[in-house]
N, C-alpha and C. Protein backbone atom coordinates (compact mmCIF):
# COMPACT_ATOMS: atom_id res chain seq x y z
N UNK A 1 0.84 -1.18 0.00
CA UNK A 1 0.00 0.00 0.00
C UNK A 1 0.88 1.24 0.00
N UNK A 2 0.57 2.12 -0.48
CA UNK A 2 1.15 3.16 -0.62
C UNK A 2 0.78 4.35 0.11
N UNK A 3 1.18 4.43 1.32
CA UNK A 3 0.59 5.07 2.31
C UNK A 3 0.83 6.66 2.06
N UNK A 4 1.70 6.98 1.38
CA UNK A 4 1.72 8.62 1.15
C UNK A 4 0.26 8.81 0.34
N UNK A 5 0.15 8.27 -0.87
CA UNK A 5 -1.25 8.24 -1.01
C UNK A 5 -2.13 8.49 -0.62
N UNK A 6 -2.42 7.65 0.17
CA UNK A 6 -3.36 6.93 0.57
C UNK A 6 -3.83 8.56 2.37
N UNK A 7 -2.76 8.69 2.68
CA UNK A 7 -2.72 9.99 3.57
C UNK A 7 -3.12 11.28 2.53
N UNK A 8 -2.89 10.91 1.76
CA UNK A 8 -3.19 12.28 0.88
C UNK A 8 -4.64 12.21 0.42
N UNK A 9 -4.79 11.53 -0.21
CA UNK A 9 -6.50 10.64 -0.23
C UNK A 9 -7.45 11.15 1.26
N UNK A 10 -6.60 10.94 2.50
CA UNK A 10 -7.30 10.97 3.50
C UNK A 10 -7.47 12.50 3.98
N UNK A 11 -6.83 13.46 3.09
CA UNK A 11 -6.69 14.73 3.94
C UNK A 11 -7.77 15.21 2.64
N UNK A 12 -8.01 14.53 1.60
CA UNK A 12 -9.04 14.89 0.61
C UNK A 12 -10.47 14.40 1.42
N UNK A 13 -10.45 13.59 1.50
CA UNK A 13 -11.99 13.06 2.13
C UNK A 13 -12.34 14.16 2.99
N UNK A 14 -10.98 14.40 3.84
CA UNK A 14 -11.17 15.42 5.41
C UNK A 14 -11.84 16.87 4.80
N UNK A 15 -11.65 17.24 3.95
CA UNK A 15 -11.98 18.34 3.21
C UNK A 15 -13.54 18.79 2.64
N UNK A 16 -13.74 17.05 2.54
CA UNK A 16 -15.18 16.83 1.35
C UNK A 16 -15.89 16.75 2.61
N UNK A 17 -15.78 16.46 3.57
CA UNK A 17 -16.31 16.20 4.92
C UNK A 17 -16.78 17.57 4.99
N UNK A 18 -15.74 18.69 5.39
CA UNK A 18 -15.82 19.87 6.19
C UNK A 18 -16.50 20.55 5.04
N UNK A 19 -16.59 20.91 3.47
CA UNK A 19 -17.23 21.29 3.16
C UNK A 19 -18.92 20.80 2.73
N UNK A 20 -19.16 19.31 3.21
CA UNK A 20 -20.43 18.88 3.10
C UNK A 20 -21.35 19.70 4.32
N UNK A 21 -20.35 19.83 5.56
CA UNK A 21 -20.97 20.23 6.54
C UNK A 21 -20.95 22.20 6.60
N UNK A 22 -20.34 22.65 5.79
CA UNK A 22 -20.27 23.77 5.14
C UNK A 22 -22.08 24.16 4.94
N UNK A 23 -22.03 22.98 3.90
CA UNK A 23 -23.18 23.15 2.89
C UNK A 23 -24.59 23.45 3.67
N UNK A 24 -24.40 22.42 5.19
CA UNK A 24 -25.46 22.05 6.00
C UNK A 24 -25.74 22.89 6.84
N UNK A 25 -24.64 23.23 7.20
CA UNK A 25 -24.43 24.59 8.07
C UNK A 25 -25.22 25.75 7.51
N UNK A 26 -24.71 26.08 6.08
CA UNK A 26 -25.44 27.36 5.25
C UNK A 26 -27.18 26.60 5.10
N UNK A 27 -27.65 25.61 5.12
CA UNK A 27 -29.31 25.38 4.72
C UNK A 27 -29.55 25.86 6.36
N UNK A 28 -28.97 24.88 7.16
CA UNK A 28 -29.23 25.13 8.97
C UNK A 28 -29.75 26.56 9.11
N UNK A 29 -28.54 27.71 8.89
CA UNK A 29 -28.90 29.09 9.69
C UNK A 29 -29.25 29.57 8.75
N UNK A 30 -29.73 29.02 7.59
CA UNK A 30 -30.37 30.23 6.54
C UNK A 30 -29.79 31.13 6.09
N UNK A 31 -28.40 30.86 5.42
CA UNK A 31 -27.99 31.88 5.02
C UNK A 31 -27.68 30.98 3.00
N UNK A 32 -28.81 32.44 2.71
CA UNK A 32 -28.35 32.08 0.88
C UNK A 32 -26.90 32.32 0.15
N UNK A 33 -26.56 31.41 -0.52
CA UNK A 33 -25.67 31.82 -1.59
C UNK A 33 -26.34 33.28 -2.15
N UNK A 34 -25.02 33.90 -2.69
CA UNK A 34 -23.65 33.98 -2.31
C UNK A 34 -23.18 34.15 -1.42
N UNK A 35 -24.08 34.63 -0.48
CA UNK A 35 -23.46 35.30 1.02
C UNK A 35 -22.69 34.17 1.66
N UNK A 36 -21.76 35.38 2.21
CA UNK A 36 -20.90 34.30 3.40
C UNK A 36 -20.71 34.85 4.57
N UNK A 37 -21.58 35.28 4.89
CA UNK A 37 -21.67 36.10 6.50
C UNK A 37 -23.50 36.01 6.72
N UNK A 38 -23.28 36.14 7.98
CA UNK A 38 -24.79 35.18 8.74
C UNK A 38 -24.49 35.18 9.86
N UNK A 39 -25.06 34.23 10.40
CA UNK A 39 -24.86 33.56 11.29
C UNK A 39 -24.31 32.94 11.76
N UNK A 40 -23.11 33.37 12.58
CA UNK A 40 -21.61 32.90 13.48
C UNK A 40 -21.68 31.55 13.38
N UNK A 41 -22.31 31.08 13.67
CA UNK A 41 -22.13 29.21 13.43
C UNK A 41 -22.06 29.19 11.95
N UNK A 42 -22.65 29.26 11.08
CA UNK A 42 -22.45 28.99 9.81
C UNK A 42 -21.22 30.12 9.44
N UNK A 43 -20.88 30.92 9.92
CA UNK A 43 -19.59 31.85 9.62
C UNK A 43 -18.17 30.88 9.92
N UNK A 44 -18.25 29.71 11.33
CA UNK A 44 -17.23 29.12 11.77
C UNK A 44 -16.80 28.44 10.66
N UNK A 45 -18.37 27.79 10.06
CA UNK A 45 -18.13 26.13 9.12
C UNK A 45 -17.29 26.85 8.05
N UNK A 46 -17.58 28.06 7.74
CA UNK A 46 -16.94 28.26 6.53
C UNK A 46 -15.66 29.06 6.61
N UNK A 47 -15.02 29.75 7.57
CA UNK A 47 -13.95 30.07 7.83
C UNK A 47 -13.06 28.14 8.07
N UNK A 48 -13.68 27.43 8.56
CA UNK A 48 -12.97 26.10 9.07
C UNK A 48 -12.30 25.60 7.38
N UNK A 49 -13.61 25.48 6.39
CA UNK A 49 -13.37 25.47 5.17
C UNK A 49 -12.41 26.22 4.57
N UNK A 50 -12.68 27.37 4.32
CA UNK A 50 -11.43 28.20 3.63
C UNK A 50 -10.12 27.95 4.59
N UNK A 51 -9.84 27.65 5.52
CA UNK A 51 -8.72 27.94 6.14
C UNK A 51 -8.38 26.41 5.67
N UNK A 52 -9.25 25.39 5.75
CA UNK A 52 -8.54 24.19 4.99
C UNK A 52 -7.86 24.04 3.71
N UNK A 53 -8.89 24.63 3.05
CA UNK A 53 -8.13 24.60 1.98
C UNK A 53 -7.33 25.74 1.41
N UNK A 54 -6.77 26.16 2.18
CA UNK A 54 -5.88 27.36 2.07
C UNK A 54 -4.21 26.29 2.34
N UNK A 55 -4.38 25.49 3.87
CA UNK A 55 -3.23 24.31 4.18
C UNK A 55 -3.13 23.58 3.14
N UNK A 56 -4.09 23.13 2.77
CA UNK A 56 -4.42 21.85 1.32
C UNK A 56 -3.20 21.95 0.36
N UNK A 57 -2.96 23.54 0.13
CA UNK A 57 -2.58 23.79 -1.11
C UNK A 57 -1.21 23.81 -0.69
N UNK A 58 -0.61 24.04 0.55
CA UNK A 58 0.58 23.82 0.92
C UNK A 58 1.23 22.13 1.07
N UNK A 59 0.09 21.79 1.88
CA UNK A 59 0.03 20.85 1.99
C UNK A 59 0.20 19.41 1.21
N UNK A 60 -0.31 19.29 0.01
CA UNK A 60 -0.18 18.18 -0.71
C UNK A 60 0.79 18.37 -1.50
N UNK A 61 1.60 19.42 -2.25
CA UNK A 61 2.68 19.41 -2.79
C UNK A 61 4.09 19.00 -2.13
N UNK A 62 4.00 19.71 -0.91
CA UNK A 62 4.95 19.25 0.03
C UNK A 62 5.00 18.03 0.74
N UNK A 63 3.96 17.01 1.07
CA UNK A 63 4.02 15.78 1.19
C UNK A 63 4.68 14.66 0.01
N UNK A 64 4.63 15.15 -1.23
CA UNK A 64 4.88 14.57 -2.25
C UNK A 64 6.40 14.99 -2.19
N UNK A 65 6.59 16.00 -2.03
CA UNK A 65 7.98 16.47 -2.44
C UNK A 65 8.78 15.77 -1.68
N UNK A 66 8.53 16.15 0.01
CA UNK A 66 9.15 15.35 1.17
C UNK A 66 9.57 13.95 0.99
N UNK A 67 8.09 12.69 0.52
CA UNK A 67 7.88 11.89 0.07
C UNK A 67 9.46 10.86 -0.80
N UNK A 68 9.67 12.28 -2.27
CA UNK A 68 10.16 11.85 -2.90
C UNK A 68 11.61 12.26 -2.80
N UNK A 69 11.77 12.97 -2.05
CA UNK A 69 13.73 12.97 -1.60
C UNK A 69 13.87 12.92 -0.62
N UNK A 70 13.04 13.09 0.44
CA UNK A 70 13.66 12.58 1.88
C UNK A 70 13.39 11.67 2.13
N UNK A 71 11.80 11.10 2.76
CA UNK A 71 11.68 9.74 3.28
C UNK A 71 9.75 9.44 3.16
N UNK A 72 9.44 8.74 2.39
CA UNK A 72 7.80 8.44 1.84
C UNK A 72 7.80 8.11 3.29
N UNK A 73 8.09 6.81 4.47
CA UNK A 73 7.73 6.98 5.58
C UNK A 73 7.63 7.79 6.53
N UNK A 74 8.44 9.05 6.77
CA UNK A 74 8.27 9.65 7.64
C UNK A 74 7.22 11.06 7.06
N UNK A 75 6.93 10.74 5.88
CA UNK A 75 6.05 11.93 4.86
C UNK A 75 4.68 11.70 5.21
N UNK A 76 4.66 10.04 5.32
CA UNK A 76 3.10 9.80 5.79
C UNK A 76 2.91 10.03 6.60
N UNK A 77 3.79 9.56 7.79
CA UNK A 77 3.72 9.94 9.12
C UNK A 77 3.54 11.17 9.36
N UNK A 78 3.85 12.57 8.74
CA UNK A 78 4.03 14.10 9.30
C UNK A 78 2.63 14.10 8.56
N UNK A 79 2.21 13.34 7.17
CA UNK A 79 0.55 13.68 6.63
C UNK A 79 -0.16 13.14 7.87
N UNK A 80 -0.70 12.49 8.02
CA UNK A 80 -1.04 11.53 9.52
C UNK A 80 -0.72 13.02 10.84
N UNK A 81 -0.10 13.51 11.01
CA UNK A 81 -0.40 14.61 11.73
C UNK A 81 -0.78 15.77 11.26
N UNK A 82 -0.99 16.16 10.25
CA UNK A 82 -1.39 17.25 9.52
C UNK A 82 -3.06 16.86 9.42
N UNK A 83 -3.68 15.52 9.06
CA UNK A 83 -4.80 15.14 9.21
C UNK A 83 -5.78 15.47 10.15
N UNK A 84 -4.89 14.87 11.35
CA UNK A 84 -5.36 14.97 12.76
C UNK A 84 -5.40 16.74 13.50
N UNK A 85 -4.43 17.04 12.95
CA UNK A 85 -4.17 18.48 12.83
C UNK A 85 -5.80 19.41 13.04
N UNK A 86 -6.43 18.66 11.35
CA UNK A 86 -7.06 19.65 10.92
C UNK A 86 -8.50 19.13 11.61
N UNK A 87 -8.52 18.10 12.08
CA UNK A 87 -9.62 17.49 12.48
C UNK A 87 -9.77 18.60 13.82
N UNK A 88 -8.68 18.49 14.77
CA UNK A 88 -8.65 18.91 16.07
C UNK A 88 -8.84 20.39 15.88
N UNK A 89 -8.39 21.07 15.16
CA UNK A 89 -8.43 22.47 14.67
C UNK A 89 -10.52 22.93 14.17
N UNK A 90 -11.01 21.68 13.33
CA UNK A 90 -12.50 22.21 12.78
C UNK A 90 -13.15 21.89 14.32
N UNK A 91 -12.93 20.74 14.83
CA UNK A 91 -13.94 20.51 16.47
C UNK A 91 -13.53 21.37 17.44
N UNK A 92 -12.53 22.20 17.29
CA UNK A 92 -11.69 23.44 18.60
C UNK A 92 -12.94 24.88 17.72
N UNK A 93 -12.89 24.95 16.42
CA UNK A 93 -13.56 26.10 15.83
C UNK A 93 -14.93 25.84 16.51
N UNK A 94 -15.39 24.93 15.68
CA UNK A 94 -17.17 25.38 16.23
C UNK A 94 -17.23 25.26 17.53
N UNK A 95 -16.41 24.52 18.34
CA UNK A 95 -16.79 24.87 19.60
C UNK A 95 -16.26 26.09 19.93
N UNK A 96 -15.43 26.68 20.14
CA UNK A 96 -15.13 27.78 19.98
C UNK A 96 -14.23 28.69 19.19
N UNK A 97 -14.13 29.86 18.73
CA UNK A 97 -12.46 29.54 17.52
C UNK A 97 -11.85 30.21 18.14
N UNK A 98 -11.54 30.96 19.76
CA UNK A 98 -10.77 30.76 20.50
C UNK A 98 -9.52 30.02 21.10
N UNK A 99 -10.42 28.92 20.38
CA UNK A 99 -9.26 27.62 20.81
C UNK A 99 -8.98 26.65 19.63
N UNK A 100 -8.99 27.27 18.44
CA UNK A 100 -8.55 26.62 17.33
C UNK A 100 -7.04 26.66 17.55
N UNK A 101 -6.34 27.26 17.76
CA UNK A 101 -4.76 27.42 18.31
C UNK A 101 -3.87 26.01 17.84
N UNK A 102 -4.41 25.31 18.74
CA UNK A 102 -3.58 23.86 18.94
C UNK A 102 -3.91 22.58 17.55
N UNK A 103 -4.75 22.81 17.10
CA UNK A 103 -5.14 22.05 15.88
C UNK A 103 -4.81 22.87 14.92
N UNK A 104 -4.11 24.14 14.70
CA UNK A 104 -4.15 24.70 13.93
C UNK A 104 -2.44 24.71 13.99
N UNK A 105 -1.73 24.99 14.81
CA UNK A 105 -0.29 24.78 15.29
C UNK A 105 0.40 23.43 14.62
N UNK A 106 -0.76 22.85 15.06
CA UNK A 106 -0.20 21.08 14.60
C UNK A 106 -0.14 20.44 12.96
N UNK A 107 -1.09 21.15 12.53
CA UNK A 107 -0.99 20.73 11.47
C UNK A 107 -0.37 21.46 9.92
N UNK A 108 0.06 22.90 10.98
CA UNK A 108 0.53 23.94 9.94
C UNK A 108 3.04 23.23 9.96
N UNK A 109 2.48 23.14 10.95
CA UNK A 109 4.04 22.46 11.80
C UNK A 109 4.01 21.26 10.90
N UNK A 110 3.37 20.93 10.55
CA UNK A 110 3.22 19.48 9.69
C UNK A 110 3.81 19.61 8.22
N UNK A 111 2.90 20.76 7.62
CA UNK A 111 3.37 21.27 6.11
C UNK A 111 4.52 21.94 6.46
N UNK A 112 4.63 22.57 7.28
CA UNK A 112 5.83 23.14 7.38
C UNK A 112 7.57 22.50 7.18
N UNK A 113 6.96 21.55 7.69
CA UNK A 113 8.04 20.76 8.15
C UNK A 113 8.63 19.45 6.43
N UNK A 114 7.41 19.34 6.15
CA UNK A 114 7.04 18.95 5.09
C UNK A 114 7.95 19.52 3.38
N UNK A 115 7.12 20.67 3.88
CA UNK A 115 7.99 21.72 2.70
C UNK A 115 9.19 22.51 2.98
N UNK A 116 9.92 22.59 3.89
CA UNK A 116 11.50 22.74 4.06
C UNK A 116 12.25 21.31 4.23
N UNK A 117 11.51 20.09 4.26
CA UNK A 117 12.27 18.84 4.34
C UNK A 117 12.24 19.02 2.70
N UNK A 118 10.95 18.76 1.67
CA UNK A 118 11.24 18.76 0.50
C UNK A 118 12.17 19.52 -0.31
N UNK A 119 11.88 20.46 -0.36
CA UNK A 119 12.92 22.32 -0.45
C UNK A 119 14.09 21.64 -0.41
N UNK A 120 14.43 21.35 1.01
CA UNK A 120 16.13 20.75 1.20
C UNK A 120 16.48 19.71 0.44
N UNK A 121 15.59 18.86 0.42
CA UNK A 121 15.63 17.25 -0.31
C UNK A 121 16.22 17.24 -1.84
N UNK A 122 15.14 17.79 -2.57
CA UNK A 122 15.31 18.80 -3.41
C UNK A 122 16.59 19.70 -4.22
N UNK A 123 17.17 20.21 -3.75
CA UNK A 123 18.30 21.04 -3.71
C UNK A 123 19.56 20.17 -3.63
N UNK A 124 19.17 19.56 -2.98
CA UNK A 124 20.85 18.25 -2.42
C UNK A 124 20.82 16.97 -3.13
N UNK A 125 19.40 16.89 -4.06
CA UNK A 125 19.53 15.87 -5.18
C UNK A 125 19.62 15.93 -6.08
């Protein structure tokens, strides 16, 4: 199995997730397309959204990169916290986004780490 994949696959699902509940959120508090301001709960779902896929885009290039000159195991492993990352980061938002902090720390530390391992990897191959 090809677990870089397959982590990358999983931070896609995580995405289709947060924007299904996007969607539910906007029918919930009644707020029409186009608008994106409403009602603070449906304001969280969709700040949780954009801020995902804002990481996304850092995110999956640099797992691949990491992947392919430093080490595919320890690439899955840092995707695998970037996942969990974002999970802990959307359940810290709607409950409060006060305390998005620590899910948001974790999984930015993830790409981060990700894309200066690749960067370096990269350069020295």
């Amino acid at each position: 199995m090809n677990l870089v994949a397959f982590v990358a696959a999983l931070a896609l699902v995580e995405y289709v997730v947060i924007l299904l509940q996007t969607g539910q959120a906007r029918q919930k508090y009644n707020v029409k397309a186009p608008a994106t301001t409403g009602d603070p709960m449906f304001e969280r779902a969709y700040r949780i959204q954009h801020n995902t896929l804002e990481q996304l885009i850092v995110f999956l290039p640099s797992l691949f990169l990491f992947a392919n000159y430093v080490s595919p195991r320890i690439a899955w492993m840092l995707g695998l916290v970037f996942v969990i990352g974002r999970f802990i980061y959307a359940r810290a938002y709607i409950a409060d986004p006060e305390k998005r902090g620590p899910g948001f720390i974790t999984s930015f530390a993830a790409s981060l780490i990700l894309l200066l391992g690749g960067l370096i990897g990269a350069l020295f191959a």
